[in-house]
PDB file of N, CA and C in Angstrom:
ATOM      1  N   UNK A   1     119.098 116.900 103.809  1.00  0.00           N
ATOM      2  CA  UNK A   1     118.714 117.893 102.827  1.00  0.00           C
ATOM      3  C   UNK A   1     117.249 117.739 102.427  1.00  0.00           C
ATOM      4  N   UNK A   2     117.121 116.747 101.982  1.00  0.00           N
ATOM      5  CA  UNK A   2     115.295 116.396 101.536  1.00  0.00           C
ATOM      6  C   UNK A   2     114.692 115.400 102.385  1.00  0.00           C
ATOM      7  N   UNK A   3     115.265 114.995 103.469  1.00  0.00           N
ATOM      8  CA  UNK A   3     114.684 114.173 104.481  1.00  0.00           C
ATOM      9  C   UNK A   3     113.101 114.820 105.261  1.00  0.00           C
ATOM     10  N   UNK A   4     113.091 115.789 105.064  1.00  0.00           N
ATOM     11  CA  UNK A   4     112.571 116.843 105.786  1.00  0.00           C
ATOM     12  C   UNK A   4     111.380 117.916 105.198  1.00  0.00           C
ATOM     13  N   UNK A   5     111.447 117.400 103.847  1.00  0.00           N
ATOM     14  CA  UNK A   5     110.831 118.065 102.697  1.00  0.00           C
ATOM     15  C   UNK A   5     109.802 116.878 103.046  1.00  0.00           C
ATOM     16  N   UNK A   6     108.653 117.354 102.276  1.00  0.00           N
ATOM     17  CA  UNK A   6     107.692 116.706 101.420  1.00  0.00           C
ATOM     18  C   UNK A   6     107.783 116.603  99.944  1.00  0.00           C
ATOM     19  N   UNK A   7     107.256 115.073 100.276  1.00  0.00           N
ATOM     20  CA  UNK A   7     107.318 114.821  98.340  1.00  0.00           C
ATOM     21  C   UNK A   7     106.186 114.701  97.817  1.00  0.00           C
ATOM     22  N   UNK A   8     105.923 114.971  96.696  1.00  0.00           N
ATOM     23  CA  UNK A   8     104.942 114.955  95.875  1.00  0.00           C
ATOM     24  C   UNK A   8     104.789 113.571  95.135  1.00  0.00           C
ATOM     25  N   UNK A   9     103.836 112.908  94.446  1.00  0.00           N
ATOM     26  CA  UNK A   9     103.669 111.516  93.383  1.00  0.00           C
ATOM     27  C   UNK A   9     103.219 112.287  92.115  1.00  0.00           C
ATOM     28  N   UNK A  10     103.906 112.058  91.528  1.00  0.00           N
ATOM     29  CA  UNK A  10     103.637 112.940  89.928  1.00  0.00           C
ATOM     30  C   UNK A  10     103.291 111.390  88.950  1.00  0.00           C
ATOM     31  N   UNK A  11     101.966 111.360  88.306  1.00  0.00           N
ATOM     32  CA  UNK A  11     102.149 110.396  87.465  1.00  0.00           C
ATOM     33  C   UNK A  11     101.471 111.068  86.400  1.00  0.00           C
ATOM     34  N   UNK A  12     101.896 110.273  85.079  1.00  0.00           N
ATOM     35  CA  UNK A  12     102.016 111.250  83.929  1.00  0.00           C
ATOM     36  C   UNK A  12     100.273 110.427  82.665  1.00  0.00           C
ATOM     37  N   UNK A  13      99.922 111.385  82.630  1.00  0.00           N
ATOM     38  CA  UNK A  13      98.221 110.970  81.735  1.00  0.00           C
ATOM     39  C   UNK A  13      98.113 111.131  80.727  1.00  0.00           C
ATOM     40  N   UNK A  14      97.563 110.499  79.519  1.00  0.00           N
ATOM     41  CA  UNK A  14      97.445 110.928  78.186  1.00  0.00           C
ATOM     42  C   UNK A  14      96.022 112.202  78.323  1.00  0.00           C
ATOM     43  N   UNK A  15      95.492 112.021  78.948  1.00  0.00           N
ATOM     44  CA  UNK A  15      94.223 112.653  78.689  1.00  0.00           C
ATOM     45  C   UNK A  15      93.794 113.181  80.677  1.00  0.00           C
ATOM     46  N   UNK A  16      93.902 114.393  80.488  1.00  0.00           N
ATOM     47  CA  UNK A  16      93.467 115.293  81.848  1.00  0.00           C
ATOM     48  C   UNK A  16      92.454 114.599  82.124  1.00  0.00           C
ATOM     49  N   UNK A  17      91.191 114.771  81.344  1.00  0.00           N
ATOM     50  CA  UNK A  17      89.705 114.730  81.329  1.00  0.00           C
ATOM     51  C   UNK A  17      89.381 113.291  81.817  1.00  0.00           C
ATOM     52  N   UNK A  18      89.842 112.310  81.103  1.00  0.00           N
ATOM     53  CA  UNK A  18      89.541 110.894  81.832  1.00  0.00           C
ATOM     54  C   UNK A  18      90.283 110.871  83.273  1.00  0.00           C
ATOM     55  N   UNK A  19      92.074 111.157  83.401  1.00  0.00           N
ATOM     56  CA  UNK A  19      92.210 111.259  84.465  1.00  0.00           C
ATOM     57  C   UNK A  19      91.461 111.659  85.873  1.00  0.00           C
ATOM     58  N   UNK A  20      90.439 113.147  85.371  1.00  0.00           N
ATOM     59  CA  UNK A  20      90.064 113.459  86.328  1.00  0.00           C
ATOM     60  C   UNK A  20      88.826 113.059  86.890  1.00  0.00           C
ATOM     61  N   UNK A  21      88.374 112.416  85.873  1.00  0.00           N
ATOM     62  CA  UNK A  21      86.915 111.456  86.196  1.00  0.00           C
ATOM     63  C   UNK A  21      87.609 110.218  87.175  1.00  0.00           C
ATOM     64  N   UNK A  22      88.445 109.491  87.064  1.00  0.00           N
ATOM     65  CA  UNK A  22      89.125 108.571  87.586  1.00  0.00           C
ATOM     66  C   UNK A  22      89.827 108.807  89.101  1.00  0.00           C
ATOM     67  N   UNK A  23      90.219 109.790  89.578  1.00  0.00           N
ATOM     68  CA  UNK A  23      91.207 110.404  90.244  1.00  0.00           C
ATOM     69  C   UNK A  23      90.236 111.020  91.683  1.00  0.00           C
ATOM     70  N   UNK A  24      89.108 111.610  90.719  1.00  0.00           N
ATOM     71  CA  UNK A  24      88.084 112.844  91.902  1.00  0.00           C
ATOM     72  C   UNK A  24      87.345 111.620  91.746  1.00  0.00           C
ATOM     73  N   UNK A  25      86.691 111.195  90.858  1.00  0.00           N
ATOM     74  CA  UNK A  25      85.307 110.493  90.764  1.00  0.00           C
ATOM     75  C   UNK A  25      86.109 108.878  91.216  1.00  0.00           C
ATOM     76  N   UNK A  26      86.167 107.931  91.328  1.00  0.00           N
ATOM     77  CA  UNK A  26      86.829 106.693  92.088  1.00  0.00           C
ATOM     78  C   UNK A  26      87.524 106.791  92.902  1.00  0.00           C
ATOM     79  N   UNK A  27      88.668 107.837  93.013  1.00  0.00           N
ATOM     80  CA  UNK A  27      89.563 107.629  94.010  1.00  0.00           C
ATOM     81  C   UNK A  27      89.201 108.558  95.294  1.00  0.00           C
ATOM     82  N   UNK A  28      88.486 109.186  94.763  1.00  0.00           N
ATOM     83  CA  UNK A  28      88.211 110.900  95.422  1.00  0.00           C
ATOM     84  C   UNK A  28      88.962 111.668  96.284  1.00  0.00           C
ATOM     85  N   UNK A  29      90.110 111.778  95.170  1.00  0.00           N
ATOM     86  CA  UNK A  29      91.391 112.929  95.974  1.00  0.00           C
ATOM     87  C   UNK A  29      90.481 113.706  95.697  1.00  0.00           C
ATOM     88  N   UNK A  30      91.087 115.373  96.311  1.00  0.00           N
ATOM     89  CA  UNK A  30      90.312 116.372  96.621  1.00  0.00           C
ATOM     90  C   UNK A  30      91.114 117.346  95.262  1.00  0.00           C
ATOM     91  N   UNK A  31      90.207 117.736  94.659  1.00  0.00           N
ATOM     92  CA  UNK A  31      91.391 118.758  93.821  1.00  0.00           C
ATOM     93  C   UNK A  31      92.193 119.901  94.014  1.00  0.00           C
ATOM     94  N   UNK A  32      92.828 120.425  93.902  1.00  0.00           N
ATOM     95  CA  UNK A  32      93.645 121.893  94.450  1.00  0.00           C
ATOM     96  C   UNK A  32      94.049 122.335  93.103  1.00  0.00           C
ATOM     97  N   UNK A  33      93.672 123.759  93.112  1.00  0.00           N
ATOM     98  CA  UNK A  33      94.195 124.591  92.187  1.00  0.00           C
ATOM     99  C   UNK A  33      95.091 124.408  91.469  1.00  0.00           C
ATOM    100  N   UNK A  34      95.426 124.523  89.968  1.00  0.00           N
ATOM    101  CA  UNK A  34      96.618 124.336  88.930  1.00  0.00           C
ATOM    102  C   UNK A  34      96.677 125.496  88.583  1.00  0.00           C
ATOM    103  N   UNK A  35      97.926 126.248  88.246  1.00  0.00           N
ATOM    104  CA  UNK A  35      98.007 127.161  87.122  1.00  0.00           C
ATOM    105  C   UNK A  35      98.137 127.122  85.536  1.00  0.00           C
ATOM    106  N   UNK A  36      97.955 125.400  85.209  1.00  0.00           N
ATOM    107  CA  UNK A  36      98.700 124.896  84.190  1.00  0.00           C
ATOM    108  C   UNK A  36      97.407 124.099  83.782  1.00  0.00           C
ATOM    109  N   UNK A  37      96.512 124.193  82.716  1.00  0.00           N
ATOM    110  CA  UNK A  37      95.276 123.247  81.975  1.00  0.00           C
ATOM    111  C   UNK A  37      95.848 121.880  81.698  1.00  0.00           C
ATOM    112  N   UNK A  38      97.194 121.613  82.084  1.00  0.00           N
ATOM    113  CA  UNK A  38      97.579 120.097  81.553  1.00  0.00           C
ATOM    114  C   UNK A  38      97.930 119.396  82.556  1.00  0.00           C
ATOM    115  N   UNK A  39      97.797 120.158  84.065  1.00  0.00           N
ATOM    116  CA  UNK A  39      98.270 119.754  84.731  1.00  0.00           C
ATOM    117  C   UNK A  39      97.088 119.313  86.074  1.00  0.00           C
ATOM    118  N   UNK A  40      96.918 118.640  86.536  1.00  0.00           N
ATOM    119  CA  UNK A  40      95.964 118.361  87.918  1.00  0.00           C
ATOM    120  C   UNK A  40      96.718 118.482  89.091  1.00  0.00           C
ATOM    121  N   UNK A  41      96.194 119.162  90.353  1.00  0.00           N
ATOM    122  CA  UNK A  41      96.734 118.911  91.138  1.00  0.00           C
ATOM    123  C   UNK A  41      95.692 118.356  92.520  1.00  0.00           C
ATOM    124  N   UNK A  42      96.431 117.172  92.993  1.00  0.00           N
ATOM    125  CA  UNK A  42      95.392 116.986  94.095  1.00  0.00           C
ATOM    126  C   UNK A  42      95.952 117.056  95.809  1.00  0.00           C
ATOM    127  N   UNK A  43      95.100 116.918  96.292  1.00  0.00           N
ATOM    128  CA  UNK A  43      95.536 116.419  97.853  1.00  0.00           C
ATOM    129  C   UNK A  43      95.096 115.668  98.687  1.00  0.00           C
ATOM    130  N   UNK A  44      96.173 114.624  99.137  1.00  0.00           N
ATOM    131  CA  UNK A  44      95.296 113.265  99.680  1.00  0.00           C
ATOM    132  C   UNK A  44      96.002 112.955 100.690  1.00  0.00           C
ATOM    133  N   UNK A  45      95.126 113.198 101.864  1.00  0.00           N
ATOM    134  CA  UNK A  45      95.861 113.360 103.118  1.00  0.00           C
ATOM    135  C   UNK A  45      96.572 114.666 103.301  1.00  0.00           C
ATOM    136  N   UNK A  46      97.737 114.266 104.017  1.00  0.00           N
ATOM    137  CA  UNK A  46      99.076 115.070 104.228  1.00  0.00           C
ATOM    138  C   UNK A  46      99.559 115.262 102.866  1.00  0.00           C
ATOM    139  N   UNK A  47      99.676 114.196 101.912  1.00  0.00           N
ATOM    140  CA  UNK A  47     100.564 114.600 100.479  1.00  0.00           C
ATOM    141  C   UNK A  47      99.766 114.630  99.366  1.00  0.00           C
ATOM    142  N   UNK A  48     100.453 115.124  98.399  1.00  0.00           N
ATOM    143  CA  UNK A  48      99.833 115.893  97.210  1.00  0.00           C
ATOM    144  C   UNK A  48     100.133 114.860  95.700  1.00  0.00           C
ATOM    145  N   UNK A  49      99.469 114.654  94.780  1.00  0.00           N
ATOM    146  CA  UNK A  49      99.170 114.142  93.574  1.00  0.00           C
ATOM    147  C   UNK A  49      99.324 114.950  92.492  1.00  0.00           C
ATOM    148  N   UNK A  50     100.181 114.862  91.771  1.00  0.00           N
ATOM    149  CA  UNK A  50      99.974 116.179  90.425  1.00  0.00           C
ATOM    150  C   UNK A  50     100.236 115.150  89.105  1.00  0.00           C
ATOM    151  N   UNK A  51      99.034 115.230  88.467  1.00  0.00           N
ATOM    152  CA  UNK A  51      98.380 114.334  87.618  1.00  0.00           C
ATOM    153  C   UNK A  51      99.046 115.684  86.252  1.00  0.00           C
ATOM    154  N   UNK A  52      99.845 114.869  85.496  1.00  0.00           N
ATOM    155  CA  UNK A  52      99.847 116.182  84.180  1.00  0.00           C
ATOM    156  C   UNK A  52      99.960 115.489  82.824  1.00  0.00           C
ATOM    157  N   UNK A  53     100.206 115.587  81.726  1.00  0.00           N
ATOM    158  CA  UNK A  53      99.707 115.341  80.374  1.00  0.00           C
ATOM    159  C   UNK A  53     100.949 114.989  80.053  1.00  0.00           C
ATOM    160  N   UNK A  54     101.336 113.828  79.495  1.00  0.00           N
ATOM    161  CA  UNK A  54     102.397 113.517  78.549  1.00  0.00           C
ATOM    162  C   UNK A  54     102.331 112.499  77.922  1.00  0.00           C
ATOM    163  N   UNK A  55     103.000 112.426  77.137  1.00  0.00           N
ATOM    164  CA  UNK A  55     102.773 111.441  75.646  1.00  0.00           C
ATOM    165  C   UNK A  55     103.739 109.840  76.322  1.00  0.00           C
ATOM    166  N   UNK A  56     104.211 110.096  77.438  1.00  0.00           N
ATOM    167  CA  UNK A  56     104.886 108.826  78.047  1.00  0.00           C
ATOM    168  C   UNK A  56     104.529 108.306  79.362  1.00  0.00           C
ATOM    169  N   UNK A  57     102.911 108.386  79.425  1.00  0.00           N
ATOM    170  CA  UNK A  57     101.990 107.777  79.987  1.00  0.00           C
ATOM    171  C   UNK A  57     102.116 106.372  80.059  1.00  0.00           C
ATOM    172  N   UNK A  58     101.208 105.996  81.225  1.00  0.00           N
ATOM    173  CA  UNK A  58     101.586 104.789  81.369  1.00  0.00           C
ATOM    174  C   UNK A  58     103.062 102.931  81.046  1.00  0.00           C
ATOM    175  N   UNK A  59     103.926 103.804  80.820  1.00  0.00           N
ATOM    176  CA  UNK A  59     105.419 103.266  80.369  1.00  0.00           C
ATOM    177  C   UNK A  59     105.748 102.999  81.617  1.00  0.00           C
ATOM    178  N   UNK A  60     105.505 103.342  82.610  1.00  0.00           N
ATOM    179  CA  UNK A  60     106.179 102.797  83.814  1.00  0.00           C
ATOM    180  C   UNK A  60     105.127 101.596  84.093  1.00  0.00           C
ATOM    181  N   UNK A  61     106.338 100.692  84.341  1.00  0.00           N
ATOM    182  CA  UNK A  61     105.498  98.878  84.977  1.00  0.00           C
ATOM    183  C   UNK A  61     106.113  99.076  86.232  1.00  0.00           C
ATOM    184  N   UNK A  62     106.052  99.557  87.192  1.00  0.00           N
ATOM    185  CA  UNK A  62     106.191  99.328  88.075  1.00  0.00           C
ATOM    186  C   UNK A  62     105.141 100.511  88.880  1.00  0.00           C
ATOM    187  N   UNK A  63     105.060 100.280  90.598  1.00  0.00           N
ATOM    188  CA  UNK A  63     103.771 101.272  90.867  1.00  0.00           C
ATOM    189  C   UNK A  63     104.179 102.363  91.521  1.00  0.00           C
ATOM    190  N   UNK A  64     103.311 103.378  90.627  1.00  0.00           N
ATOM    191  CA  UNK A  64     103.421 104.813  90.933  1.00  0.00           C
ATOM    192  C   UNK A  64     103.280 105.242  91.701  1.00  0.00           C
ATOM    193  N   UNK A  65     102.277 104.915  92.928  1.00  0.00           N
ATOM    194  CA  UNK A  65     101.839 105.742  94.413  1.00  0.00           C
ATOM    195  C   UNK A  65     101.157 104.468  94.996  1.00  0.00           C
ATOM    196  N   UNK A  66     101.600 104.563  95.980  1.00  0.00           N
ATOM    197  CA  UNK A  66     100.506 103.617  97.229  1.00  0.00           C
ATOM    198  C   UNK A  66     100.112 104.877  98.351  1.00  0.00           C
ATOM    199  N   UNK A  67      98.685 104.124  98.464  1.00  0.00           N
ATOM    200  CA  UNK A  67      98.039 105.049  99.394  1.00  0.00           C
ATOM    201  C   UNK A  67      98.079 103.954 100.846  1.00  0.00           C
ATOM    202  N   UNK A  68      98.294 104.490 101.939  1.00  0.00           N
ATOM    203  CA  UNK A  68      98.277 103.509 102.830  1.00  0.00           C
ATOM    204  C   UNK A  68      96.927 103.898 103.733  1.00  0.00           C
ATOM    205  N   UNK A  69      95.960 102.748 104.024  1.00  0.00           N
ATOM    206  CA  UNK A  69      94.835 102.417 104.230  1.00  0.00           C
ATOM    207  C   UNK A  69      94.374 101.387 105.427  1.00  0.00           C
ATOM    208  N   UNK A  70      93.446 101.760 106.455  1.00  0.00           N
ATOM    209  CA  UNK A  70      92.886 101.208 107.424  1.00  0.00           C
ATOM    210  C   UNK A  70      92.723  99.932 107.416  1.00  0.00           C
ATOM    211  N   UNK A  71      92.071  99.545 106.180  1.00  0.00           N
ATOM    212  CA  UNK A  71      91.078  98.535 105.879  1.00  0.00           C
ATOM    213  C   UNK A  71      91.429  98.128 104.217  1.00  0.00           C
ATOM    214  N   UNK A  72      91.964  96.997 103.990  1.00  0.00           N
ATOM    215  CA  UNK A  72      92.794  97.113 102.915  1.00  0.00           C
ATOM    216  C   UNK A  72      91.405  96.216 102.242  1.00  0.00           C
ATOM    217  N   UNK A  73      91.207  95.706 102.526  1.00  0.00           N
ATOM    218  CA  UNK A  73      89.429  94.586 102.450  1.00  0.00           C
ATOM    219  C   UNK A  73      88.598  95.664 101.801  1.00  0.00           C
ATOM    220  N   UNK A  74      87.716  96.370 102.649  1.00  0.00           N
ATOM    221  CA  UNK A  74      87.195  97.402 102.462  1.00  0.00           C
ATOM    222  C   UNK A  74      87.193  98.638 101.585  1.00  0.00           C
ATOM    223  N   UNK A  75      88.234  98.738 101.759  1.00  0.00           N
ATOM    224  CA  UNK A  75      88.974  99.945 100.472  1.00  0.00           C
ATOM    225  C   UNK A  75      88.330  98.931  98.948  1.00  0.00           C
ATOM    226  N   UNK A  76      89.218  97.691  98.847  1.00  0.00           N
ATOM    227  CA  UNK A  76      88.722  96.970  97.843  1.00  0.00           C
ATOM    228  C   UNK A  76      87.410  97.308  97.385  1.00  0.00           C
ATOM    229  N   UNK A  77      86.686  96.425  98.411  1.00  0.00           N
ATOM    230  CA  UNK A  77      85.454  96.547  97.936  1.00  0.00           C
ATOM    231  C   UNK A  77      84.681  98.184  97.185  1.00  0.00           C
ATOM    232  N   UNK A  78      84.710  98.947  98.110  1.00  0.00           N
ATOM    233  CA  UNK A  78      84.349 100.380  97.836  1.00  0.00           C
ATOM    234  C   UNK A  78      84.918 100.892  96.566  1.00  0.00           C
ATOM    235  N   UNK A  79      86.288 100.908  95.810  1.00  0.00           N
ATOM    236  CA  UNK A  79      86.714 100.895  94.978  1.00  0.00           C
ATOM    237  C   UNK A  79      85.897  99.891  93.572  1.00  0.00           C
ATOM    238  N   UNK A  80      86.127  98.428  94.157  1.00  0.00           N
ATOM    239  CA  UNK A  80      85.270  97.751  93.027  1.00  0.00           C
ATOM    240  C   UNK A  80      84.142  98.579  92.674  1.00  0.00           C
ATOM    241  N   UNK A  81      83.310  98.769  93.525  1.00  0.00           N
ATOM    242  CA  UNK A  81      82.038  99.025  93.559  1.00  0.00           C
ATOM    243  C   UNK A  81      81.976 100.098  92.919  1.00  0.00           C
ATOM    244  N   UNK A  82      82.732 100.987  92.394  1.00  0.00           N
ATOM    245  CA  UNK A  82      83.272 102.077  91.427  1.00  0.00           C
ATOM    246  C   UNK A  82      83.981 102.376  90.090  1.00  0.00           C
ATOM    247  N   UNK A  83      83.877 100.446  89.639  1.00  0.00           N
ATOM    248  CA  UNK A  83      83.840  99.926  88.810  1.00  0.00           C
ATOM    249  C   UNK A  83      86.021  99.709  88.837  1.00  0.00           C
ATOM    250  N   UNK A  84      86.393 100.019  89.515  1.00  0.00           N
ATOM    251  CA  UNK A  84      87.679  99.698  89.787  1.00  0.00           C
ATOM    252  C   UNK A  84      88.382  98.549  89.697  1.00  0.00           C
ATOM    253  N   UNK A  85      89.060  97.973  88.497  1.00  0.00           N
ATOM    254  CA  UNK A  85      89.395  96.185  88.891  1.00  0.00           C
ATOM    255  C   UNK A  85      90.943  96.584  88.923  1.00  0.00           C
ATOM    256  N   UNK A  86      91.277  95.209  89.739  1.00  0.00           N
ATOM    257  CA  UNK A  86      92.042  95.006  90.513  1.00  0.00           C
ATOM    258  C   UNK A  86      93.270  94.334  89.772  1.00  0.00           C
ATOM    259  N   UNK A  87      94.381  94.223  89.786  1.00  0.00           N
ATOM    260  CA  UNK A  87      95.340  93.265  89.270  1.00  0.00           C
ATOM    261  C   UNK A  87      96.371  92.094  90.371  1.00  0.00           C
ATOM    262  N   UNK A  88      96.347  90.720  89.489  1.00  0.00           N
ATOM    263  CA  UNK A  88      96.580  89.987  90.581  1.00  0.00           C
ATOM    264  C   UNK A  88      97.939  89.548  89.989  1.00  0.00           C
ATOM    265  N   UNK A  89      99.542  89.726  90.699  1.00  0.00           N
ATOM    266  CA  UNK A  89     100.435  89.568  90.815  1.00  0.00           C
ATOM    267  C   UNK A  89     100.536  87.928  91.455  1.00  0.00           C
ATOM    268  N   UNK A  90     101.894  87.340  90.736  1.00  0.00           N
ATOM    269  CA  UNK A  90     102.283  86.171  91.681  1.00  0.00           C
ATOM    270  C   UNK A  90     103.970  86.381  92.497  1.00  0.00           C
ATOM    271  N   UNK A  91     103.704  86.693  93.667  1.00  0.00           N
ATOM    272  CA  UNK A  91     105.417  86.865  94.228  1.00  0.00           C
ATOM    273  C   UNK A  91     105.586  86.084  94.873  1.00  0.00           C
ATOM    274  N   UNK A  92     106.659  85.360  95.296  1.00  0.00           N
ATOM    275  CA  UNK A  92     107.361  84.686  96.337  1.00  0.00           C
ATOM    276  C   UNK A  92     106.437  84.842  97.706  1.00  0.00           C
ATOM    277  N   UNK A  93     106.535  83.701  98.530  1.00  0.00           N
ATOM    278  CA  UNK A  93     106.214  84.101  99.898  1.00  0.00           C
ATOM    279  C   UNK A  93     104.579  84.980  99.963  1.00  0.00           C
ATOM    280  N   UNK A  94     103.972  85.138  98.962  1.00  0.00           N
ATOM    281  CA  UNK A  94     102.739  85.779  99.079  1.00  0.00           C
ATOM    282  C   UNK A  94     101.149  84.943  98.269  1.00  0.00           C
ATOM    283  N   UNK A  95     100.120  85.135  99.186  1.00  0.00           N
ATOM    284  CA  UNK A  95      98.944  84.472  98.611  1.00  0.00           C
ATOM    285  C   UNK A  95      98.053  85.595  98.454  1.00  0.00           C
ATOM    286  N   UNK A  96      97.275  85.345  97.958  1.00  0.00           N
ATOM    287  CA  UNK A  96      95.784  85.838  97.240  1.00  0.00           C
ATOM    288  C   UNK A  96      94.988  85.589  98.044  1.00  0.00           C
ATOM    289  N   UNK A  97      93.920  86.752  98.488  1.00  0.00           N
ATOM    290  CA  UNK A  97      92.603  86.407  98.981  1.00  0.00           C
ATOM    291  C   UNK A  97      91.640  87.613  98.487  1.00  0.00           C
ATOM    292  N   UNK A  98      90.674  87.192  96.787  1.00  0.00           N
ATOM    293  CA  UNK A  98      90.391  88.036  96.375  1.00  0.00           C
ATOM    294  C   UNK A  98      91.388  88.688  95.378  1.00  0.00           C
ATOM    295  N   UNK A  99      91.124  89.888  95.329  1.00  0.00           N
ATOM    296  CA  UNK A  99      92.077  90.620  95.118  1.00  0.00           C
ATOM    297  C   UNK A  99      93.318  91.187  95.780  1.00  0.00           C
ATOM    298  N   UNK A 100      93.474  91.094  97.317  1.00  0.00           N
ATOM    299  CA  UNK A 100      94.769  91.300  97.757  1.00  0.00           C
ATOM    300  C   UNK A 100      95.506  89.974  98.367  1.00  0.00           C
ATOM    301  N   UNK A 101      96.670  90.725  98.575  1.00  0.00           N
ATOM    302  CA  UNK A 101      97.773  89.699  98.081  1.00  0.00           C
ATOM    303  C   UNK A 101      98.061  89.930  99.934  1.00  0.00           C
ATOM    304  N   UNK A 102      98.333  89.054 100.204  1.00  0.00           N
ATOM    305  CA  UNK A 102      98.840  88.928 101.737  1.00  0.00           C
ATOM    306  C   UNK A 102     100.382  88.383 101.796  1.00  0.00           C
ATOM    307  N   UNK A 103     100.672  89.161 102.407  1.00  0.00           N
ATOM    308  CA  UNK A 103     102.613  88.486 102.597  1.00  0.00           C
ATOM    309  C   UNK A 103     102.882  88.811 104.464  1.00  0.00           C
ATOM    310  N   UNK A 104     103.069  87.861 104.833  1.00  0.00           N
ATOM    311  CA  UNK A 104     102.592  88.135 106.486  1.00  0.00           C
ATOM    312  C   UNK A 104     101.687  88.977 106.924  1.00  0.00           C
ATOM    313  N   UNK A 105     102.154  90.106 107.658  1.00  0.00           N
ATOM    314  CA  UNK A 105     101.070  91.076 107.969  1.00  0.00           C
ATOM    315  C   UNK A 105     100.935  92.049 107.196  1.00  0.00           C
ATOM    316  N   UNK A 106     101.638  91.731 105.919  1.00  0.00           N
ATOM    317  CA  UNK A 106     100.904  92.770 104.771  1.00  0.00           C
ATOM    318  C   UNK A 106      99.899  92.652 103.739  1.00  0.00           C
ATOM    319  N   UNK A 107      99.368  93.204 103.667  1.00  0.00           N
ATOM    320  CA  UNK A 107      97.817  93.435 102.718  1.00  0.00           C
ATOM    321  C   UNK A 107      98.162  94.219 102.102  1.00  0.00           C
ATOM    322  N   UNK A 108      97.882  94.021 100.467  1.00  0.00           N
ATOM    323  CA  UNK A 108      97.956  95.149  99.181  1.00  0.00           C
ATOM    324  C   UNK A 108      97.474  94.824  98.232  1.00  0.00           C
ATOM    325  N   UNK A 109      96.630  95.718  97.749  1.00  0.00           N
ATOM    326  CA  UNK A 109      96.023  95.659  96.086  1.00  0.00           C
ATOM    327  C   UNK A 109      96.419  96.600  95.643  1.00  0.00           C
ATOM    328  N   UNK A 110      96.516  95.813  93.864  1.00  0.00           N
ATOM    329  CA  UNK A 110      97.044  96.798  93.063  1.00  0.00           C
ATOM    330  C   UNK A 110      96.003  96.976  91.862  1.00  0.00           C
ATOM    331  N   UNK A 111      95.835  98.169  91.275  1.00  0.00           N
ATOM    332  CA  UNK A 111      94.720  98.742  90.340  1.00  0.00           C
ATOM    333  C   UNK A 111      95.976  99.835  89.426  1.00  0.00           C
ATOM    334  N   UNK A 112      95.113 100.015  88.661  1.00  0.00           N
ATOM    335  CA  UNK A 112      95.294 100.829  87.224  1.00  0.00           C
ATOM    336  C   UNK A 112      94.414 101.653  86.997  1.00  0.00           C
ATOM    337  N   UNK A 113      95.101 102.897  86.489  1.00  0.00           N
ATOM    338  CA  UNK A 113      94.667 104.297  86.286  1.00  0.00           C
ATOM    339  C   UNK A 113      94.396 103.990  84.689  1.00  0.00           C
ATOM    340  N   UNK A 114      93.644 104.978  83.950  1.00  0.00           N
ATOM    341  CA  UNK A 114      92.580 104.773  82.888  1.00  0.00           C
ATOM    342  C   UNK A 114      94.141 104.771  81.688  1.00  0.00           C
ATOM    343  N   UNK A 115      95.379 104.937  82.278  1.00  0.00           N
ATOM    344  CA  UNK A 115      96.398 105.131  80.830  1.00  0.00           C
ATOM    345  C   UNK A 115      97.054 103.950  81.650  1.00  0.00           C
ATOM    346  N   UNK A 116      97.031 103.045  82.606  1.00  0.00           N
ATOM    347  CA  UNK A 116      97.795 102.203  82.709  1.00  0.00           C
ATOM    348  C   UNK A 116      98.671 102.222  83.858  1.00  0.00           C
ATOM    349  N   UNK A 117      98.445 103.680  84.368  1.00  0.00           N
ATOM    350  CA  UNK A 117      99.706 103.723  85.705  1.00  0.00           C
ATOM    351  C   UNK A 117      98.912 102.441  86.728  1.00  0.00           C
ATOM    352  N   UNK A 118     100.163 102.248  87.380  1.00  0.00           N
ATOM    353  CA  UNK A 118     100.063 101.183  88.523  1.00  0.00           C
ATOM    354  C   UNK A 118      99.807 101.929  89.608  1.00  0.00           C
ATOM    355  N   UNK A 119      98.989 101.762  90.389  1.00  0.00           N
ATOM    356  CA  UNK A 119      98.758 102.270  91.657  1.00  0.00           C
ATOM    357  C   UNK A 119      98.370 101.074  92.928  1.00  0.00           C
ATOM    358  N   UNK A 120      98.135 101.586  94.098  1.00  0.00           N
ATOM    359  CA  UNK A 120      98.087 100.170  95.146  1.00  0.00           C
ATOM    360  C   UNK A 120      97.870 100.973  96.577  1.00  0.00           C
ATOM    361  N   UNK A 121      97.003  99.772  96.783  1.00  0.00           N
ATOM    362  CA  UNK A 121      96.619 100.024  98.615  1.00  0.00           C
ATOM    363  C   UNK A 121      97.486  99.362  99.697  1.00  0.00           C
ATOM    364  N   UNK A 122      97.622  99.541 100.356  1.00  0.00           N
ATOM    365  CA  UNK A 122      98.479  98.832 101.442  1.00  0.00           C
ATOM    366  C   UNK A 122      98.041  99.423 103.015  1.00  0.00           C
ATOM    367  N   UNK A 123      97.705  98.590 104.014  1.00  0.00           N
ATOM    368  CA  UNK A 123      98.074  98.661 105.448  1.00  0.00           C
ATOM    369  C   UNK A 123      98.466  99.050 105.663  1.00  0.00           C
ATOM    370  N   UNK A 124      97.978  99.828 107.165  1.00  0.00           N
ATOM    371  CA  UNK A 124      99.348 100.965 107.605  1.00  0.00           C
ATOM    372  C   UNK A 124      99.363 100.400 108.921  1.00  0.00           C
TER     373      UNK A 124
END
């Protein structure tokens, strides 16, 4: 039934305006048309981002969207360099180098959106 669909990542912002400095300006999804002033919509890659306004922002601890990425090193850096910091987790079976976390052949950093959402890079 929805195997076949595309899904969307909806994460929820106190404030459009910082979101969208954060979102276009650091992350640089591309924006796409809204019909709705509370609502953002972006497109990154193949799938779509719809950034919208609610008062139960950042409440989720766990992460909202991973973008999967060439160069998980690199991404870092370019991001830092955009004033982007990083958050460093301790899990089982996984080390630190920098800011990403290596667990065999996986590479991932995780960062925060200006209300707190969790977001993260990962290897593809």
């Amino acid at each position: 039934m929805l195997g076949d669909r595309d899904a969307i990542a909806t994460i929820a912002v106190k404030d459009t305006n910082a979101a969208k400095q954060f979102y276009e300006g650091k992350l640089g999804l591309r924006p796409e048309e809204s019909a709705e002033s509370s609502v953002l919509s972006y497109k990154s890659g193949n799938s779509s981002v719809l950034v919208y306004q609610s008062q139960f922002a950042g409440t989720n601890k766990a992460t909202a969207a991973t973008w999967v990425v060439g160069d998980v090193d690199g991404t870092v850096r370019e991001l830092r360099s955009k004033g982007v910091a990083f958050e460093h987790y301790d899990f089982p079976d996984t080390t630190r180098q920098g800011d990403v976390h290596v667990s065999g052949k996986t590479r991932v950093a995780w960062f925060k959106d200006p209300d707190g959402n969790i977001l993260s890079i990962v290897n593809g």
